[in-house]
N, C-alpha and C. Protein backbone atom coordinates (compact mmCIF):
# COMPACT_ATOMS: atom_id res chain seq x y z
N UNK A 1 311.94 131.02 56.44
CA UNK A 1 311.36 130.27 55.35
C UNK A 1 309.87 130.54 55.23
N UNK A 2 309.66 130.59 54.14
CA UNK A 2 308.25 130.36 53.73
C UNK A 2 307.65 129.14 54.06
N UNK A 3 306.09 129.01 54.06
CA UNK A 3 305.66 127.87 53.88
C UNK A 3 304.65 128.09 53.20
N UNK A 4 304.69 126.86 51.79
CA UNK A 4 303.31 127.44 50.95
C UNK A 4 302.12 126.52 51.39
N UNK A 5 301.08 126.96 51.41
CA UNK A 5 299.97 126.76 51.91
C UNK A 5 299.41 126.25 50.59
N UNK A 6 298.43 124.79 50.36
CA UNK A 6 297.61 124.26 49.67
C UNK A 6 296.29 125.04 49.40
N UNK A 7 296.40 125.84 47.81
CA UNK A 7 294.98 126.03 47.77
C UNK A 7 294.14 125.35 47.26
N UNK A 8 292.73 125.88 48.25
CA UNK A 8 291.31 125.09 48.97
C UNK A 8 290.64 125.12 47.21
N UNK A 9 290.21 123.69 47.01
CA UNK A 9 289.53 123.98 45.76
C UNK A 9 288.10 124.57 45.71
N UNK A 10 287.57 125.70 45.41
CA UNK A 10 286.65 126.59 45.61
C UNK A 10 285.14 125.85 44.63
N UNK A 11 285.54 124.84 43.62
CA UNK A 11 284.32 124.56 42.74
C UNK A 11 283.78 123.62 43.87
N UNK A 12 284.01 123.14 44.61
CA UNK A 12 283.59 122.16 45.64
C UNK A 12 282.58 121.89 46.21
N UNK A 13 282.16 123.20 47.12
CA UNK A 13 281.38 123.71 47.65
C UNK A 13 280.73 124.80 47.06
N UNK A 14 279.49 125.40 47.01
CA UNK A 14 278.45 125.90 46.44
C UNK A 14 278.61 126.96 47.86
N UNK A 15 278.21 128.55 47.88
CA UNK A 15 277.87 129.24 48.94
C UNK A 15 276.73 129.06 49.34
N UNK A 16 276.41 129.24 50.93
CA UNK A 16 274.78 128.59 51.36
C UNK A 16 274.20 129.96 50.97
N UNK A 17 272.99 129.73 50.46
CA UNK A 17 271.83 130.39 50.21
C UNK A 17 270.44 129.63 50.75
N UNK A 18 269.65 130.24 51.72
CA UNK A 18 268.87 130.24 52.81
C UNK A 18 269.10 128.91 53.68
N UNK A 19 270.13 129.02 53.59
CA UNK A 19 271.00 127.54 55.04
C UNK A 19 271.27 126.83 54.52
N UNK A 20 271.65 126.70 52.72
CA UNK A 20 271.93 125.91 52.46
C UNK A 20 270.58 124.47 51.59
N UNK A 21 269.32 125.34 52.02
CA UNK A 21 268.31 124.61 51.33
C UNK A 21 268.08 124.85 49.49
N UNK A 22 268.17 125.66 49.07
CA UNK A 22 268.51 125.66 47.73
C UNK A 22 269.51 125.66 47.03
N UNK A 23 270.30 124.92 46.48
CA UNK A 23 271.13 124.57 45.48
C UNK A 23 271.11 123.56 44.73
N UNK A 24 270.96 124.52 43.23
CA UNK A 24 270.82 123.20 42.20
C UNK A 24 272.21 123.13 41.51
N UNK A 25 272.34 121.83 40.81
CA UNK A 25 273.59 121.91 40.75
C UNK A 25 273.25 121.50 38.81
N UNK A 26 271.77 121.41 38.27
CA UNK A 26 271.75 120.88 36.82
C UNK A 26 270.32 121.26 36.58
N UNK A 27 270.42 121.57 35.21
CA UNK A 27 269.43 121.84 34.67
C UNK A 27 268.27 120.75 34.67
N UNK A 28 266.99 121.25 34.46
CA UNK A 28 265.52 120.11 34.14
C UNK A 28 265.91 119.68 32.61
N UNK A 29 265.68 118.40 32.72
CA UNK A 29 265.68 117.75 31.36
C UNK A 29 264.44 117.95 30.23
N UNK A 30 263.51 118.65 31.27
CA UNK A 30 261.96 118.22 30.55
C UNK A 30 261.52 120.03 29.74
N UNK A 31 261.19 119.84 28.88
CA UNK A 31 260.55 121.03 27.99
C UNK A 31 261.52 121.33 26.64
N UNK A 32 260.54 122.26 26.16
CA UNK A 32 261.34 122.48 24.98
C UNK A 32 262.50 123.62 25.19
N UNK A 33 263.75 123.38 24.30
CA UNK A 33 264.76 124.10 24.63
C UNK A 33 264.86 125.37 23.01
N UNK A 34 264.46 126.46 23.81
CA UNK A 34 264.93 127.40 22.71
C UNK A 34 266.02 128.34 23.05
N UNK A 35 266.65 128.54 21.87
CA UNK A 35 267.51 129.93 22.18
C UNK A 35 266.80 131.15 22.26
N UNK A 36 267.52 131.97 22.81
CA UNK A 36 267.15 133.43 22.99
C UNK A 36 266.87 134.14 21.19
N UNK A 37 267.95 133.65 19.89
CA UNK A 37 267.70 134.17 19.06
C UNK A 37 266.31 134.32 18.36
N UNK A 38 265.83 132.55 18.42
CA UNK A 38 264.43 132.08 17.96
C UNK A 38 263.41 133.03 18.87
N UNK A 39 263.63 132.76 19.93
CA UNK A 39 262.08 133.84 20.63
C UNK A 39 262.24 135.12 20.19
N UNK A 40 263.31 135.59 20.41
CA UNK A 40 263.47 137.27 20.09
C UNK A 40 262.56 137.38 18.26
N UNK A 41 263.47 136.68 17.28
CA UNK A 41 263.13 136.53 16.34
C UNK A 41 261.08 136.60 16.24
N UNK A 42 260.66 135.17 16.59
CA UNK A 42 259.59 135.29 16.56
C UNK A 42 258.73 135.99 16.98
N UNK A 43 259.19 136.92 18.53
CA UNK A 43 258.21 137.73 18.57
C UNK A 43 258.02 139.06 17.52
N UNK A 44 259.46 139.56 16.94
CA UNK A 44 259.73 140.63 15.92
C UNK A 44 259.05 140.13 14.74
N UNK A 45 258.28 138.77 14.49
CA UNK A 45 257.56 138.13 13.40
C UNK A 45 256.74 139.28 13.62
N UNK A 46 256.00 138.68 14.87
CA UNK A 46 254.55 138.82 15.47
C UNK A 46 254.62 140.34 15.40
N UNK A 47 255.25 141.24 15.60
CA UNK A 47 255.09 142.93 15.35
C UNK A 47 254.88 143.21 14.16
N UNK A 48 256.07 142.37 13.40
CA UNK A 48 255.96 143.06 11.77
C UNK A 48 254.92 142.77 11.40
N UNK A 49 254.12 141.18 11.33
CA UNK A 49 253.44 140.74 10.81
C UNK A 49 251.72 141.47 11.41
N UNK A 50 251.53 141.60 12.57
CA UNK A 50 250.66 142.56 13.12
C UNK A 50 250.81 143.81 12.34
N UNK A 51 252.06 144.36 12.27
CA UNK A 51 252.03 145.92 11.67
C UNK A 51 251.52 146.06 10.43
N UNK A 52 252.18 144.78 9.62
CA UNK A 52 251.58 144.80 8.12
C UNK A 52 250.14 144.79 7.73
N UNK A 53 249.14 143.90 8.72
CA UNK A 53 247.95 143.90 8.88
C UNK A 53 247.23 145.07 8.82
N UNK A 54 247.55 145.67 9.78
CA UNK A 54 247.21 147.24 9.97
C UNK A 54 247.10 148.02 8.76
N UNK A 55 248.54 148.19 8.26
CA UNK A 55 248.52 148.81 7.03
C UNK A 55 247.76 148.42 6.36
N UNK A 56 247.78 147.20 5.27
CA UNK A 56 247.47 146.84 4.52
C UNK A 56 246.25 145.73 4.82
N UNK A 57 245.30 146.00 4.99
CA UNK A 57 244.01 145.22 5.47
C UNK A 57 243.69 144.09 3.94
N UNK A 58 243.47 142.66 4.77
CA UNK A 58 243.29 142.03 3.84
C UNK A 58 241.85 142.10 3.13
N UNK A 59 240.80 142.31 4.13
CA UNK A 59 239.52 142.52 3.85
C UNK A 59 239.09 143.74 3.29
């Protein structure tokens, strides 16, 4: 006969990383939350809008 063995629930426990002194288990509540699209976006502002400068001088 077989015998089936209970599997160990693995979300349980966290693997130790430096003995077990760092593990977070949740994010900081505090700051502003952006997506990756908005920053990407705004910095591609900041190029175009720099590039256009260049070209086309307002002064």
């Amino acid at each position: 006969m077989s015998s089936k063995k209970p599997k160990k629930d693995k979300s349980g426990q966290m693997p130790a990383s430096q003995a077990g002194l760092l593990t977070f288990f949740s994010d900081s509540g505090k700051g502003i939350k952006l997506s990756p699209i908005i920053v990407m976006g705004g910095a591609l502002a900041i190029i175009v809008i720099s590039i256009g400068l260049r070209v086309f001088p307002i002064i």
